[in-house]
N, C-alpha and C. Protein backbone atom coordinates (compact mmCIF):
# COMPACT_ATOMS: atom_id res chain seq x y z
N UNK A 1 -47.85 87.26 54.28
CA UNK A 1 -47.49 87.13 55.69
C UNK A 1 -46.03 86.75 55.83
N UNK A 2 -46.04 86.06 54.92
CA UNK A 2 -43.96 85.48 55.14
C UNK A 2 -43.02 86.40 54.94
N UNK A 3 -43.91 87.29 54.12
CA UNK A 3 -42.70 88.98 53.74
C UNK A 3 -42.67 89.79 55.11
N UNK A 4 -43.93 89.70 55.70
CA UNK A 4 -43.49 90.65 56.79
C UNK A 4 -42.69 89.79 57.99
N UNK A 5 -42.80 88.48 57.76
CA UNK A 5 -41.70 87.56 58.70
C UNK A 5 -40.21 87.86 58.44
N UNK A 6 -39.72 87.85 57.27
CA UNK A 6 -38.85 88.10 56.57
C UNK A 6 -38.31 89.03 57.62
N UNK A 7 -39.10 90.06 56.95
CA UNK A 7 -38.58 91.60 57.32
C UNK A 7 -38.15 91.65 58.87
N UNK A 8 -39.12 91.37 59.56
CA UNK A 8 -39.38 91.41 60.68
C UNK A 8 -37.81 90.98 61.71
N UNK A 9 -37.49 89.29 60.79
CA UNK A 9 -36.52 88.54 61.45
C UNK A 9 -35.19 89.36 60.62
N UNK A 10 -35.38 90.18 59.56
CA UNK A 10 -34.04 90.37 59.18
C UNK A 10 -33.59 91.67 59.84
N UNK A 11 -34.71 92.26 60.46
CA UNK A 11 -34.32 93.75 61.26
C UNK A 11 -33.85 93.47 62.39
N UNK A 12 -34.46 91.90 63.49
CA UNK A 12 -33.75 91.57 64.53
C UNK A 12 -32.30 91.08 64.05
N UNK A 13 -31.62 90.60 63.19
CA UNK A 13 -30.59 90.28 62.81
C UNK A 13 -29.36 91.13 62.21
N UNK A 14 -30.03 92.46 61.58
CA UNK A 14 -29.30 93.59 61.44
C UNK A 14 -28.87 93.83 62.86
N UNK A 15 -30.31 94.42 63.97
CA UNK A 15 -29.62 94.72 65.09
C UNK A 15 -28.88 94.16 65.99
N UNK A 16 -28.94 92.87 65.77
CA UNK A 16 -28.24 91.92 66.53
C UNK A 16 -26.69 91.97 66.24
N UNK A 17 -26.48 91.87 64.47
CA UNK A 17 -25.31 91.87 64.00
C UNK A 17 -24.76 93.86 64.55
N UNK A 18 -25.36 95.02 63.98
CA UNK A 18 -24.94 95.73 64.67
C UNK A 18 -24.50 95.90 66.10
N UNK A 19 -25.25 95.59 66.88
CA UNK A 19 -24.84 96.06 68.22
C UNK A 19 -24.10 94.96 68.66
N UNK A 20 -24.09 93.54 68.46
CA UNK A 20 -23.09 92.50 69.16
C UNK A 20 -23.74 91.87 70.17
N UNK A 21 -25.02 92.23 70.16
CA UNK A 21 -25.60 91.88 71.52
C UNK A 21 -26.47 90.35 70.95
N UNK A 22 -26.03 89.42 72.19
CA UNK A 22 -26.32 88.13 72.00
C UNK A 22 -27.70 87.77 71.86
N UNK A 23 -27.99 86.75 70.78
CA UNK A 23 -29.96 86.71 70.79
C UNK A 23 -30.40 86.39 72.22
N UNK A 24 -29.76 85.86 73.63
CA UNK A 24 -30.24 85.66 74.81
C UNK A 24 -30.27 86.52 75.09
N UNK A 25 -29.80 88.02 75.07
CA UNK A 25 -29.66 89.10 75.59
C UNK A 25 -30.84 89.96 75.36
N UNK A 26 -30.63 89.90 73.97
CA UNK A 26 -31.93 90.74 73.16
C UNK A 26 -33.13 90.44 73.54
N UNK A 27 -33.54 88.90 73.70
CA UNK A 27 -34.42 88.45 73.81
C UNK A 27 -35.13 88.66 75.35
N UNK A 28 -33.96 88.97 76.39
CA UNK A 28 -34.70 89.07 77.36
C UNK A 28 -34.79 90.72 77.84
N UNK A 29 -33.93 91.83 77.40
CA UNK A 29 -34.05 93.21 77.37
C UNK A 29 -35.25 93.53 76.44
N UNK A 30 -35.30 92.70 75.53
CA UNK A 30 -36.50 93.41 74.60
C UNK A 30 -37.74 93.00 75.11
N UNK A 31 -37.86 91.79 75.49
CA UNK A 31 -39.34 91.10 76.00
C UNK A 31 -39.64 90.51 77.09
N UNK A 32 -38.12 90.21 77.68
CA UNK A 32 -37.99 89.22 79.39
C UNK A 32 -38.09 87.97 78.98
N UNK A 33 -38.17 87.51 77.74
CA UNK A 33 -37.46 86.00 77.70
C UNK A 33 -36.16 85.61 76.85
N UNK A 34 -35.99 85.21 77.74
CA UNK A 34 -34.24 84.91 77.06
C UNK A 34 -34.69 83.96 75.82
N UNK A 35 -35.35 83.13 75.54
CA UNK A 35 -35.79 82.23 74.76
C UNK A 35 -36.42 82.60 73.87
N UNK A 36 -36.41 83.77 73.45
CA UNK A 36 -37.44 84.20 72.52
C UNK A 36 -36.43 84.12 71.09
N UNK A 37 -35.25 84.25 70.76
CA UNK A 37 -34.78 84.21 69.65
C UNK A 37 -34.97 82.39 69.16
N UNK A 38 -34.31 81.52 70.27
CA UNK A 38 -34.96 80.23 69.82
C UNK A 38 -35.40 79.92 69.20
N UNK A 39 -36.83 80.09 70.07
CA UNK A 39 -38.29 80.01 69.73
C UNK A 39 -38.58 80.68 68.53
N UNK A 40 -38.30 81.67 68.13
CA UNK A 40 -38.79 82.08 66.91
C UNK A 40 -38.31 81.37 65.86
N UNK A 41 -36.79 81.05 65.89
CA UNK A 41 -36.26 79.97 64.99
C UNK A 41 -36.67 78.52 64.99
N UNK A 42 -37.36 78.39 65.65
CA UNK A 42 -38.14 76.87 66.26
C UNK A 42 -39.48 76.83 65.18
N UNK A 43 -40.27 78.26 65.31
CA UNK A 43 -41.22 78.59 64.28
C UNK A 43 -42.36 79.02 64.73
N UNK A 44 -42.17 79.76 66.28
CA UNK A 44 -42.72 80.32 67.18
C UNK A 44 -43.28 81.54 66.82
N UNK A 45 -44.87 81.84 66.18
CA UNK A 45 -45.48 82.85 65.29
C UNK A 45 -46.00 83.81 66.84
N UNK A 46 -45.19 85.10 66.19
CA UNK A 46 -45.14 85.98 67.70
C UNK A 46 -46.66 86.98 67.77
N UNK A 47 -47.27 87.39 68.81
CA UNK A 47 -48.82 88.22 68.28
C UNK A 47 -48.14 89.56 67.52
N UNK A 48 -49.13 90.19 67.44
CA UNK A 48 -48.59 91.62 66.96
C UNK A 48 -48.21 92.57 67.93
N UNK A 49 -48.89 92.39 69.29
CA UNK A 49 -48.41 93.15 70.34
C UNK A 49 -46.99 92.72 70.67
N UNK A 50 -46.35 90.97 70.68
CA UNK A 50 -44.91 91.33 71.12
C UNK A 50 -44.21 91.42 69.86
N UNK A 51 -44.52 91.87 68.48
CA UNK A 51 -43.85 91.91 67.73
C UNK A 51 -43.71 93.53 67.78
N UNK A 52 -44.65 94.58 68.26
CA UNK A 52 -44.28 95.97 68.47
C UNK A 52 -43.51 95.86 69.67
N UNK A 53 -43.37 95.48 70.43
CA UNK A 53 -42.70 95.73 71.83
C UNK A 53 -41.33 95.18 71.50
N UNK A 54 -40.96 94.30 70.37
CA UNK A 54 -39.57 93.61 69.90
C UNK A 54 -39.05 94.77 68.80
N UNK A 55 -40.05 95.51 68.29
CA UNK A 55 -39.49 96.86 66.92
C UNK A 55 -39.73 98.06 68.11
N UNK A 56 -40.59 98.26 69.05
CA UNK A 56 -39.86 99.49 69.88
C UNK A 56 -38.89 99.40 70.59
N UNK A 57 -38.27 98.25 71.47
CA UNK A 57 -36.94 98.58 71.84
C UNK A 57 -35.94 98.02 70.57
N UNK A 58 -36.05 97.66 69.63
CA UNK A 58 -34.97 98.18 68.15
C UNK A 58 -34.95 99.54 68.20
N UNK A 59 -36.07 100.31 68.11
CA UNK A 59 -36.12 101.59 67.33
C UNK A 59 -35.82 102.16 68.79
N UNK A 60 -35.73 102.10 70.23
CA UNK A 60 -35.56 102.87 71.24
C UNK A 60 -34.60 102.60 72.08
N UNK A 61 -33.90 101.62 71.31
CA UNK A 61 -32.03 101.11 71.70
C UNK A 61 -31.52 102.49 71.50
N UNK A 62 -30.38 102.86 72.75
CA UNK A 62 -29.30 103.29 72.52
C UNK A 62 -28.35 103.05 72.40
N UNK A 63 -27.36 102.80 72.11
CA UNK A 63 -25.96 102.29 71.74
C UNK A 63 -25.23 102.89 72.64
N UNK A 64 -24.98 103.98 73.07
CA UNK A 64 -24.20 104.96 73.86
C UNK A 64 -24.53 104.31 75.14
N UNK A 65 -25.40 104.51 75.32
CA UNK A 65 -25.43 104.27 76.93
C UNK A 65 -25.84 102.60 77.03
N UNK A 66 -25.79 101.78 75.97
CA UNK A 66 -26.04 100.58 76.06
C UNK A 66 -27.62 99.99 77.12
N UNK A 67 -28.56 100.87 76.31
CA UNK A 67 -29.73 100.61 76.87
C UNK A 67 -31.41 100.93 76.36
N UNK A 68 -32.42 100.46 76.37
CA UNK A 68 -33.13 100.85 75.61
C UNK A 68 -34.00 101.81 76.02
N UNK A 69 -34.28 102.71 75.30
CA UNK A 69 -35.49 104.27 75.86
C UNK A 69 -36.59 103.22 75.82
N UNK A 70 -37.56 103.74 77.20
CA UNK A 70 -39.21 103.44 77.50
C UNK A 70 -39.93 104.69 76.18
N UNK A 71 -40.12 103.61 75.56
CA UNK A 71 -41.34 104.93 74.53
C UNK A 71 -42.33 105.55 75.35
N UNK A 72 -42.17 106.98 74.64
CA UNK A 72 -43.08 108.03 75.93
C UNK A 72 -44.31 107.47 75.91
N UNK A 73 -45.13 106.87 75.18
CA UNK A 73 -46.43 106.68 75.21
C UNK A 73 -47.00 105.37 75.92
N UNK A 74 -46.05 104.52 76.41
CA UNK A 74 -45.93 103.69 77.44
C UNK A 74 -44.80 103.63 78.26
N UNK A 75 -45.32 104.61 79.55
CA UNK A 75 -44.28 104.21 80.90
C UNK A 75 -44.04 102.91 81.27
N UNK A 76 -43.33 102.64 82.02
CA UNK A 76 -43.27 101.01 82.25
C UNK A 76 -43.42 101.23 83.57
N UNK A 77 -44.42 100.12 83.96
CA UNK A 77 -45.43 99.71 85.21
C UNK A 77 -44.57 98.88 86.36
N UNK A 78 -44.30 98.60 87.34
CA UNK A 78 -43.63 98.22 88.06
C UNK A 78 -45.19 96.93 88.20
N UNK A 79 -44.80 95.61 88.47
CA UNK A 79 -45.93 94.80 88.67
C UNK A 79 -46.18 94.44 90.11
N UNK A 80 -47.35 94.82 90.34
CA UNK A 80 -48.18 94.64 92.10
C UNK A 80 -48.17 93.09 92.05
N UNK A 81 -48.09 92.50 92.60
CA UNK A 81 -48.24 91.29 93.64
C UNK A 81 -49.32 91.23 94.59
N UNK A 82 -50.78 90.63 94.85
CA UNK A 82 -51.30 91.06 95.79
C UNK A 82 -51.01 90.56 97.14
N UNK A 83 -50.83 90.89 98.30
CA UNK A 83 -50.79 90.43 99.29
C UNK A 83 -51.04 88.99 99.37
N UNK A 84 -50.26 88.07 100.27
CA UNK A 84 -50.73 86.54 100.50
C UNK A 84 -52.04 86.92 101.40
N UNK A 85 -52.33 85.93 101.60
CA UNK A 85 -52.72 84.93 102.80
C UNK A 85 -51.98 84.90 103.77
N UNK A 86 -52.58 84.79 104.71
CA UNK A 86 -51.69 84.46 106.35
C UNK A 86 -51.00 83.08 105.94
N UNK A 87 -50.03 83.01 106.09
CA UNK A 87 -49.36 81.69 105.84
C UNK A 87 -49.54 81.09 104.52
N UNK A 88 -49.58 81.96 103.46
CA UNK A 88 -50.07 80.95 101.82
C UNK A 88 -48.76 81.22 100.97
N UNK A 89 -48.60 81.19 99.85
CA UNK A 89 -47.67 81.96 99.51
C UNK A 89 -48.99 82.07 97.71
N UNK A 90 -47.84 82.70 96.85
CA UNK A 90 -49.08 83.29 95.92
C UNK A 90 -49.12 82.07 95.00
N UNK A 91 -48.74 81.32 94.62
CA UNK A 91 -49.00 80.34 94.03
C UNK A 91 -49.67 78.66 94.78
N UNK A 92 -50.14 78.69 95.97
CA UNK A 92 -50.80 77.88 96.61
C UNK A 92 -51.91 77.89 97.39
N UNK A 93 -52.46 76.78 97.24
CA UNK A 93 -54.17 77.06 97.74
C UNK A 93 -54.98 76.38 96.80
N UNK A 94 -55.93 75.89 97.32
CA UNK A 94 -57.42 75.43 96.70
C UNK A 94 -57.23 76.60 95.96
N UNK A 95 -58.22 76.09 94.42
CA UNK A 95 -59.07 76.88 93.46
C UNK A 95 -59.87 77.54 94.21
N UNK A 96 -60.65 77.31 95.55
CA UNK A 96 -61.58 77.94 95.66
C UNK A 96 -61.35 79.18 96.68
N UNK A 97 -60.03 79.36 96.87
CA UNK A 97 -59.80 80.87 97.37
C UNK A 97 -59.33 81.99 96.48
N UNK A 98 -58.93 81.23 95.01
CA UNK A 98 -58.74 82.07 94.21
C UNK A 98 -59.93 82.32 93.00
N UNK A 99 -61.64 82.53 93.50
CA UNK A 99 -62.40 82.35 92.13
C UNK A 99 -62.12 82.92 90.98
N UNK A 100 -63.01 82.16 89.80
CA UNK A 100 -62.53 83.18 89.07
C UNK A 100 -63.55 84.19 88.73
N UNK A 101 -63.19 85.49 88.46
CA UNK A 101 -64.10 86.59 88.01
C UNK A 101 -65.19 86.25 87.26
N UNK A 102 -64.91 85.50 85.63
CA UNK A 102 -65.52 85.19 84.45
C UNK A 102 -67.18 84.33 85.44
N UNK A 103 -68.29 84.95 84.75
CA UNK A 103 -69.66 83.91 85.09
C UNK A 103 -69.40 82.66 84.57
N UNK A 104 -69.37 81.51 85.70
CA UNK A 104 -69.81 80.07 85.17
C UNK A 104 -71.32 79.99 85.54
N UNK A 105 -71.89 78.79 84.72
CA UNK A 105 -72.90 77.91 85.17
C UNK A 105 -72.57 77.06 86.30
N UNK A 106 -73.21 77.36 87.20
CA UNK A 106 -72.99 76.58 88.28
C UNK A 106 -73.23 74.95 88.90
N UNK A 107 -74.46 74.47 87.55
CA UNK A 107 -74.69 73.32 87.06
C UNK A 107 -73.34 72.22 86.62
N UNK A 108 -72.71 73.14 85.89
CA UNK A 108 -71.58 72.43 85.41
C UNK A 108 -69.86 73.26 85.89
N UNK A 109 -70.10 73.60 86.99
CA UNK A 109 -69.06 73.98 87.19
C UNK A 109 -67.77 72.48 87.71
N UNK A 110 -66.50 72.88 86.81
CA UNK A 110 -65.71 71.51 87.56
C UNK A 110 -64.65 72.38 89.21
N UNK A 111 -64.63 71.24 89.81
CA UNK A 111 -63.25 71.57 90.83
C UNK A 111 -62.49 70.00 90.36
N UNK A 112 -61.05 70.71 91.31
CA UNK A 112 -59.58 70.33 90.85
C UNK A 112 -59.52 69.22 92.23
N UNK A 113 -58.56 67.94 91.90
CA UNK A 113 -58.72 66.86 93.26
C UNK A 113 -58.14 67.71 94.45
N UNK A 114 -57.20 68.94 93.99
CA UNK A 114 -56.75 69.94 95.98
C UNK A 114 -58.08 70.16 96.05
N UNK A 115 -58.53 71.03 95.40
CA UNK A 115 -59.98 71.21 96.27
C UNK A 115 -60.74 70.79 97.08
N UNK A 116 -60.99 69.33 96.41
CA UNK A 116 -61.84 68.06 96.71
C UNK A 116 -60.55 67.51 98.16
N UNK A 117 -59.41 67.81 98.07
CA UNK A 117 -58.66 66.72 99.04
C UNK A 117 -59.07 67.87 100.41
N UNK A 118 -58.43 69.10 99.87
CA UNK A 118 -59.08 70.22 101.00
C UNK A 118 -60.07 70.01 101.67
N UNK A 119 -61.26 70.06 101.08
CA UNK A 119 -62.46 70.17 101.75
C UNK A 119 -63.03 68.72 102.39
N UNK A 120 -62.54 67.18 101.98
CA UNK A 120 -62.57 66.42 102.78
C UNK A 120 -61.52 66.18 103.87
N UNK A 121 -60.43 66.72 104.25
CA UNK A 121 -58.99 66.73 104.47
C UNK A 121 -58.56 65.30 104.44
N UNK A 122 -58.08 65.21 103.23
CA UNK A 122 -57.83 63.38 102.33
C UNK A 122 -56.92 64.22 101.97
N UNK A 123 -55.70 63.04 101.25
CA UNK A 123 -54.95 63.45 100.16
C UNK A 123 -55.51 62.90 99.06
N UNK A 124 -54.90 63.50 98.09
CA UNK A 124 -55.14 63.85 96.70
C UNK A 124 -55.59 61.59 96.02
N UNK A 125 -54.36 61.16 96.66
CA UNK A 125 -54.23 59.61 96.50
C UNK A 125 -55.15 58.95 97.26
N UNK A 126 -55.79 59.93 98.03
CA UNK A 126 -56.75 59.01 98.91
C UNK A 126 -58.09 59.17 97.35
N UNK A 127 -57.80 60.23 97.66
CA UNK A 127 -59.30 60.46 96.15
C UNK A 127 -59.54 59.25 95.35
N UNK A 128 -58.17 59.47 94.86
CA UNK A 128 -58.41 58.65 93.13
C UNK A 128 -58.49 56.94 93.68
N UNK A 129 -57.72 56.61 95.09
CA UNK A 129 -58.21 55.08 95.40
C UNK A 129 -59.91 54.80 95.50
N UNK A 130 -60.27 55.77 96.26
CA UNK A 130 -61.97 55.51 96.18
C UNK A 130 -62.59 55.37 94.84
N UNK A 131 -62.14 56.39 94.00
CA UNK A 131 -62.52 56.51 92.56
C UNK A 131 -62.38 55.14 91.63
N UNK A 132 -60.91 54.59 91.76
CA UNK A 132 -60.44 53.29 91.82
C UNK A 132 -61.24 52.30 92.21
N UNK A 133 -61.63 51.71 93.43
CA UNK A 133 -62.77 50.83 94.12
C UNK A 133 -64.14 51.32 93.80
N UNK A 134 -64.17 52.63 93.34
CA UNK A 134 -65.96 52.70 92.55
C UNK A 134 -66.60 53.91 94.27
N UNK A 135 -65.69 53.92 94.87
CA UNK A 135 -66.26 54.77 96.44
C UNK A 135 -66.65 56.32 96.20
N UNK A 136 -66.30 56.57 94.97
CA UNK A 136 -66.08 58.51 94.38
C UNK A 136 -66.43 58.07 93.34
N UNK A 137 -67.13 59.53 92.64
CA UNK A 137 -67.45 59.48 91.59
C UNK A 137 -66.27 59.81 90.60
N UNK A 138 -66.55 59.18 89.01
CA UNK A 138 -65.41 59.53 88.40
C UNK A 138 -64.87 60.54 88.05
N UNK A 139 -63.73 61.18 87.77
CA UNK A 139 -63.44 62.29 87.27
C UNK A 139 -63.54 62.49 85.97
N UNK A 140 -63.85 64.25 85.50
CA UNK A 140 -63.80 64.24 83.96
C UNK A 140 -62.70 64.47 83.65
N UNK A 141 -62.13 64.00 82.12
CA UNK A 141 -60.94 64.41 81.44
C UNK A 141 -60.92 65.78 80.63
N UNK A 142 -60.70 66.86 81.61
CA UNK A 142 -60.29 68.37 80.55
C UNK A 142 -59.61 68.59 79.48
N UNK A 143 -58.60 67.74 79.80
CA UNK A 143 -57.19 67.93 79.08
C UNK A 143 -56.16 67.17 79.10
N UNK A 144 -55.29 66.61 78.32
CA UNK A 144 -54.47 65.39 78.16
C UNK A 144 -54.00 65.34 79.42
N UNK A 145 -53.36 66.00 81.12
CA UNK A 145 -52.83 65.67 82.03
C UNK A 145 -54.11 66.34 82.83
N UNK A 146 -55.21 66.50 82.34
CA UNK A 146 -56.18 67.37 84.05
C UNK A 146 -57.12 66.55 83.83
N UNK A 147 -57.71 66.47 85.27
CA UNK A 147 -58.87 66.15 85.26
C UNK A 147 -59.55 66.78 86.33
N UNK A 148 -61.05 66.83 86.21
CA UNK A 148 -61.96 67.51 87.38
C UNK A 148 -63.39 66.90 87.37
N UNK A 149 -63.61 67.05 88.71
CA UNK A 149 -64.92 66.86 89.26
C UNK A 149 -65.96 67.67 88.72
N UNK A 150 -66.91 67.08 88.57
CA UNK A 150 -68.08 68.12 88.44
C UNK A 150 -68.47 68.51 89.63
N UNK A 151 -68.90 69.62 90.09
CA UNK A 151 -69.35 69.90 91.74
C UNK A 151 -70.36 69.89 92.63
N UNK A 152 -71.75 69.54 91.52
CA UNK A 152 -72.59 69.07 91.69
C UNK A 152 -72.89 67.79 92.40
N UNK A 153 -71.61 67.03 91.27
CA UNK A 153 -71.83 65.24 91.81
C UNK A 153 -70.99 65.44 93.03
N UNK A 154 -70.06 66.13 93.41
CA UNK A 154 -69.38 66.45 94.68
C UNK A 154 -69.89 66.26 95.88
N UNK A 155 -70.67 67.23 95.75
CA UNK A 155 -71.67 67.63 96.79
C UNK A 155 -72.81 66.73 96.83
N UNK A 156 -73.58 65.85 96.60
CA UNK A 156 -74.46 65.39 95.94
C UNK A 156 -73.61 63.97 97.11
N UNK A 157 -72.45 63.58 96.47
CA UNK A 157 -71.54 62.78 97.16
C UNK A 157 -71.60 62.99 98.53
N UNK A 158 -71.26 63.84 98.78
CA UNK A 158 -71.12 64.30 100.54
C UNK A 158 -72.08 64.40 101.14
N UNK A 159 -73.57 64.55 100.68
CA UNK A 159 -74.43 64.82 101.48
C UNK A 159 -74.64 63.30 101.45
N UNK A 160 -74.81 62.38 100.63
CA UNK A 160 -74.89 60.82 100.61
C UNK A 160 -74.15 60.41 101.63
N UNK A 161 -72.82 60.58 101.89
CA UNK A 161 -72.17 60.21 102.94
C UNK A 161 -72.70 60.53 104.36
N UNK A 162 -73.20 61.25 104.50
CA UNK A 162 -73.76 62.22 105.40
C UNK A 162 -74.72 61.12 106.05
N UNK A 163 -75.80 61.23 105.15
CA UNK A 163 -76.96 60.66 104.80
C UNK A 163 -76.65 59.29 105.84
N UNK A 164 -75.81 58.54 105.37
CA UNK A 164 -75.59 57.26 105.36
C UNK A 164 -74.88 57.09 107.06
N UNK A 165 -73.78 58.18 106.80
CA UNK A 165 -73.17 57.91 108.41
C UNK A 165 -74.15 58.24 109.70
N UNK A 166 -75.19 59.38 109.24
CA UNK A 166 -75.95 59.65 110.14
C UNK A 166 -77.55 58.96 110.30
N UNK A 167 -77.34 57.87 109.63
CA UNK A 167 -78.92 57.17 109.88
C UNK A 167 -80.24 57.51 109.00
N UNK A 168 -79.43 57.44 107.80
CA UNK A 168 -80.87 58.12 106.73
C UNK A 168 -80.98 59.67 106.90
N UNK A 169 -80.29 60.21 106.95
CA UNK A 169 -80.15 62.07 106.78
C UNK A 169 -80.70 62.52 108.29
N UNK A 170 -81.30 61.75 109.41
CA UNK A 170 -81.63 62.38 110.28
C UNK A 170 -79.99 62.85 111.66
N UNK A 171 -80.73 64.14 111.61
CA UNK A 171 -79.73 65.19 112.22
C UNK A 171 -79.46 64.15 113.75
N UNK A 172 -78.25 63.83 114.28
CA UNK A 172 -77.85 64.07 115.39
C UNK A 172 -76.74 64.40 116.20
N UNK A 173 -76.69 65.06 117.30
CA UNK A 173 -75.72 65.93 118.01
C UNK A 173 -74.58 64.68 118.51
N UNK A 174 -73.40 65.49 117.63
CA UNK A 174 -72.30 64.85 118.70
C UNK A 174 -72.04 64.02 119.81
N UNK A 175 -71.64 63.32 120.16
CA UNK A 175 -71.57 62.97 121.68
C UNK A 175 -70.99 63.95 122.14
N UNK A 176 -70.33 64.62 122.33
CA UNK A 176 -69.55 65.17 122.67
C UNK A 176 -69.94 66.32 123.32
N UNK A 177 -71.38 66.90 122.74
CA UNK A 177 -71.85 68.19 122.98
C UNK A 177 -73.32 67.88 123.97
N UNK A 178 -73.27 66.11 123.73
CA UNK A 178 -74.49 65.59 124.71
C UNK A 178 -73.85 65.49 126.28
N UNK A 179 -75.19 66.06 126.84
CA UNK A 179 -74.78 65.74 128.36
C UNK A 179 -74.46 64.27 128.81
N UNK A 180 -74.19 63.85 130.01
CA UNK A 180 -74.13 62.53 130.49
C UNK A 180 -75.70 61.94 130.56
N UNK A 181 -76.15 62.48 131.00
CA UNK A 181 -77.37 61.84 130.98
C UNK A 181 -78.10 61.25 129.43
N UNK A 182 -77.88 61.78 128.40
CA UNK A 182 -78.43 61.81 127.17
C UNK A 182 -77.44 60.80 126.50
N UNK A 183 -76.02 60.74 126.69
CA UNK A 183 -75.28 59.09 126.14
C UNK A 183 -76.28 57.80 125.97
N UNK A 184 -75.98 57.21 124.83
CA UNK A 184 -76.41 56.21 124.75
C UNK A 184 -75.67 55.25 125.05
């Protein structure tokens, strides 16, 4: 495996030294990250797919026109964006407008504290104080900086609240939607 590293890093370095072109340069014409020569010197083990896409624009550099040929057997795709949301932009929003495709168990499915702040309209700090005083249930630890709810105990939570604000789970109407006569 280290021979074909070898090779690999001494063909980016031929072409580098041939053409003059800077490893930030290369790195982001050949793959779109400028950081990729770095990183590889850092000890950044590349897949095999961007290690062909780093030896086809070597082998589909032109020098003349200072640019690299699209190999015929992959056109290059212009990337779709899907439409926002009325007022969202594409990186914001509850988890739960973006599901995901993949089947979960729905037993153990987790949500994220936006979710949870969303759907109670709390902030995020209101959460974790209840959680804090014992008022919410705890969160699980995913991952050294995440944590999530299970959604079960979520819900389970809210209908308790429910439960409790409305007199032992029994249903009653608004004031608001009661006539005058029917006020207590």
């Amino acid at each position: 495996m280290e021979t074909l590293e070898r090779y690999f890093n001494a063909r980016i370095a031929a072409f580098l030294k041939s053409t003059g072109m800077s490893p930030t340069t290369f790195g982001m014409r050949a793959v779109g990250d400028p950081n990729l020569m770095r990183q590889i010197a850092e000890g950044r083990s590349l897949s095999l797919r961007m290690a062909d896409r780093v030896l086809a624009f070597i082998d589909g550099y032109d020098a003349d026109s200072d640019v690299a040929r699209t190999p015929p057997h992959r056109p290059r795709q212009r990337r779709r964006w899907p439409k926002a949301a009325a007022g969202r932009t594409r990186g914001g929003g509850a988890m739960a407008d973006r599901p995901s495709k993949r089947r979960t168990d729905e037993s153990i499915r987790f949500i994220r504290a936006s979710e949870i702040a969303a759907r109670l309209g709390v902030a995020r700090s209101t959460i974790y104080g209840w959680v804090e005083v014992g008022r919410f249930p705890p969160p699980i630890h995913l991952g050294p900086r995440v944590v999530g709810w299970i959604r079960s105990e979520f819900d389970a939570w809210v209908h308790n609240r429910i439960a409790e604000t409305r007199g032992g789970g029994r249903s009653v109407v608004p004031m608001t939607l009661q006539g005058e006569e029917n006020r207590r």
